[in-house]
C-alpha atoms as a PDB file:
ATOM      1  CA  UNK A   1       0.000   0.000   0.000  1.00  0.00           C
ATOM      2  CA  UNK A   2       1.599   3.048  -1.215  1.00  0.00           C
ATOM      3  CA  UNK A   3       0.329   6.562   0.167  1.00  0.00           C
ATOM      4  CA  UNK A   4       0.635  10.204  -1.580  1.00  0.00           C
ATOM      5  CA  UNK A   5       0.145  13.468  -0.426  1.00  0.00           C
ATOM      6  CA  UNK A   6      -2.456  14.616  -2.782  1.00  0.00           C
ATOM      7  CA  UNK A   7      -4.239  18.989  -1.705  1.00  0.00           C
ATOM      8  CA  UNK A   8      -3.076  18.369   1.962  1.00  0.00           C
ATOM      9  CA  UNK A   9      -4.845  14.672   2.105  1.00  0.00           C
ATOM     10  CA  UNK A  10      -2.883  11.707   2.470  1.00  0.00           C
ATOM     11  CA  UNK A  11      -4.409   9.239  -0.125  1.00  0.00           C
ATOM     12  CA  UNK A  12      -4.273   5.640  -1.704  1.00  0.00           C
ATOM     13  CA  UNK A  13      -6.063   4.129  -3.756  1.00  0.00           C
ATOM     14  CA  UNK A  14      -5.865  -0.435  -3.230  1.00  0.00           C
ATOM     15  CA  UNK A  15      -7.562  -3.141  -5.559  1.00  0.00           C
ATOM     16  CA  UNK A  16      -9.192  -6.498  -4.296  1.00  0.00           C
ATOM     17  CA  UNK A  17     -10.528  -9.427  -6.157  1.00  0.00           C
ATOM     18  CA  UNK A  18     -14.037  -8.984  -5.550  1.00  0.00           C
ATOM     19  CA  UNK A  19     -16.714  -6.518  -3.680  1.00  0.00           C
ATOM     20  CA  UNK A  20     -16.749  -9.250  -0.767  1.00  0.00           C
ATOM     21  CA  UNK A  21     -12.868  -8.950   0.082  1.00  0.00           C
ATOM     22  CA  UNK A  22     -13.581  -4.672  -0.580  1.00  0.00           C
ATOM     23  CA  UNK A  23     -16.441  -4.849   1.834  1.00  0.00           C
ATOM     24  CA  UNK A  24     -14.753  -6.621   4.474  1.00  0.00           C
ATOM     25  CA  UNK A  25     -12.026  -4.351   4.438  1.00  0.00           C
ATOM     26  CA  UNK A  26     -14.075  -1.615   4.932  1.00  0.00           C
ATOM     27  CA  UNK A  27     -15.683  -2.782   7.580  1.00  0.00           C
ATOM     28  CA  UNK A  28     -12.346  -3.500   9.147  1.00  0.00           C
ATOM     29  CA  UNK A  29     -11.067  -0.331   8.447  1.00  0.00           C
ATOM     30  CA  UNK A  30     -14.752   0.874  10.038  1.00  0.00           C
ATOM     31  CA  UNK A  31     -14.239  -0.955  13.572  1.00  0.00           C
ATOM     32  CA  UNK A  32     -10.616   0.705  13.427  1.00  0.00           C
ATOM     33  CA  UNK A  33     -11.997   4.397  12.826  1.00  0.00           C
ATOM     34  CA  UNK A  34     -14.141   4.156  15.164  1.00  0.00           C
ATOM     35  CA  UNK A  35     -11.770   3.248  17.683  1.00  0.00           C
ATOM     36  CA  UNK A  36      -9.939   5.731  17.097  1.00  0.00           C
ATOM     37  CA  UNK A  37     -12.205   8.488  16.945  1.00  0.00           C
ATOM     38  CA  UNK A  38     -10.749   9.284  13.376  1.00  0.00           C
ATOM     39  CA  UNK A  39     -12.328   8.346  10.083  1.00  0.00           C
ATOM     40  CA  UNK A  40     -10.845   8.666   6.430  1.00  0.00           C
ATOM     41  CA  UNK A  41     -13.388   9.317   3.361  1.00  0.00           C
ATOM     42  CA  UNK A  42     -13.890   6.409   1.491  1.00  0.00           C
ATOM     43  CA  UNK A  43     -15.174   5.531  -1.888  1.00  0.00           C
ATOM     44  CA  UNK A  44     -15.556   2.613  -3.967  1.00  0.00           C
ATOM     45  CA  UNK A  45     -15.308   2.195  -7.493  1.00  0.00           C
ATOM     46  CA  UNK A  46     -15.912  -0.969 -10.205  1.00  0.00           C
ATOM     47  CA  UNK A  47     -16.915  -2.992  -6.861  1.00  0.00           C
ATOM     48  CA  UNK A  48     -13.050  -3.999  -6.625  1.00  0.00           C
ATOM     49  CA  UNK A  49     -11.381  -0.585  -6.301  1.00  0.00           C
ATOM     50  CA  UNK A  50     -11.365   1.453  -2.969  1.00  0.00           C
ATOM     51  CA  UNK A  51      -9.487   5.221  -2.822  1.00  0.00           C
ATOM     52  CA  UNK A  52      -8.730   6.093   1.053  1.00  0.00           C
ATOM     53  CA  UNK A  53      -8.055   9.832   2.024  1.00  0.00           C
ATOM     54  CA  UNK A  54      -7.009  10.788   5.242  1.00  0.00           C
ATOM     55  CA  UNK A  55      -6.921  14.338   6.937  1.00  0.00           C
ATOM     56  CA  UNK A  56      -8.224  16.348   9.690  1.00  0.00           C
ATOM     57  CA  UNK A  57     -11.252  17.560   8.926  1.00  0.00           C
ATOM     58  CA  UNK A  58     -11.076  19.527  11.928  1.00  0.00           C
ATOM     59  CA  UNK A  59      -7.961  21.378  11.657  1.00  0.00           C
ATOM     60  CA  UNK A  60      -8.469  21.189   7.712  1.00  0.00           C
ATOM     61  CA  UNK A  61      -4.699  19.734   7.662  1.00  0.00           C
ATOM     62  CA  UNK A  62      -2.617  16.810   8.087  1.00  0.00           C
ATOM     63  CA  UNK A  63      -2.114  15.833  12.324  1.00  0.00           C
ATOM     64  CA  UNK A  64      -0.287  13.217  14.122  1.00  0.00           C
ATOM     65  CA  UNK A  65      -3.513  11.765  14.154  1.00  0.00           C
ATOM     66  CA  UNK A  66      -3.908  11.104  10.459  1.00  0.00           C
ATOM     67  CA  UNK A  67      -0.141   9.623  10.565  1.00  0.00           C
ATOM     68  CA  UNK A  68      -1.485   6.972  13.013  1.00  0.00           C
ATOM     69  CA  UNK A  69      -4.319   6.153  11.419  1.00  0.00           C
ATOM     70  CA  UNK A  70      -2.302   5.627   7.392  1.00  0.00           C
ATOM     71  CA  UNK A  71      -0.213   3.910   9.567  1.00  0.00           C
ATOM     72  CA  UNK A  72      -3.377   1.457  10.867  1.00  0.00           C
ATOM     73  CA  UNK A  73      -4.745   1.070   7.945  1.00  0.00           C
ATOM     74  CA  UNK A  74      -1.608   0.011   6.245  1.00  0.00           C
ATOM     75  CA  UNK A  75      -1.144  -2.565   9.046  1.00  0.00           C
ATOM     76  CA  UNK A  76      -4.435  -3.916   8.371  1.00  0.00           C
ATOM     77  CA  UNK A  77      -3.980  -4.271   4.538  1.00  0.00           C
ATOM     78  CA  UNK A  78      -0.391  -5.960   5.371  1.00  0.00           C
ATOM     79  CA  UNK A  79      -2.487  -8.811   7.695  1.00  0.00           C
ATOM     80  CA  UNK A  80      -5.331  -9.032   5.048  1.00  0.00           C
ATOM     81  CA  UNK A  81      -2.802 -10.033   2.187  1.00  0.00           C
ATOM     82  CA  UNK A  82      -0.212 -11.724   4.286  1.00  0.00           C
ATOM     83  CA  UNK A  83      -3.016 -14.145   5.543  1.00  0.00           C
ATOM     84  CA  UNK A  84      -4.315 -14.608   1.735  1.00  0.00           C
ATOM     85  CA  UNK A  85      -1.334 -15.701   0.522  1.00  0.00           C
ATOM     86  CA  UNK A  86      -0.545 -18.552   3.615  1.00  0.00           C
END
C-alpha cells in the first residue's frame, strides 16, 4: 500500500478481487476508525477498487492523528494479504 500526499490529504487508492474482500475491508477499516475516533473518506469504485483519504477535517490539515491512522490502515492491509497468501 503506497500513500501520496495529494491537496493536503494523504491518499491511496488499493484493488481487491471482488466486492466481498472490498467490503470486508471496509468494515475493518470501520471498527478501526471508530476506535480511534478518526475516520478517512472512502469511496468505492468498479466494486473492486477502494481510494482512502485521510486528513483532519477539523484542523483542515494533516495531524499526528492522520499519521497513526495511514499507519493502521496500512497494518491492516499488510495482515489481510499476508493471511491470503498462507
Amino acid at each position: 500500500m503506497h500513500w501520496n500526499l495529494i491537496a493536503h490529504q494523504f491518499r491511496t487508492v488499493v484493488h481487491f478481487k471482488n466486492q466481498e474482500e472490498l467490503a470486508d475491508f471496509v468494515l475493518q477499516i470501520a471498527k478501526l476508525a471508530d476506535q480511534m475516533d478518526h475516520h478517512p473518506d472512502l469511496t468505492i469504485r468498479h466494486c473492486s477498487e477502494l481510494s482512502i483519504a485521510v486528513y483532519s477535517h477539523d484542523q483542515n490539515k494533516i495531524t499526528r492523528r492522520d499519521h497513526q491512522l495511514i499507519e493502521a490502515i496500512t497494518e491492516l492491509y499488510q495482515e489481510i494479504h499476508t493471511f491470503a497468501r498462507i
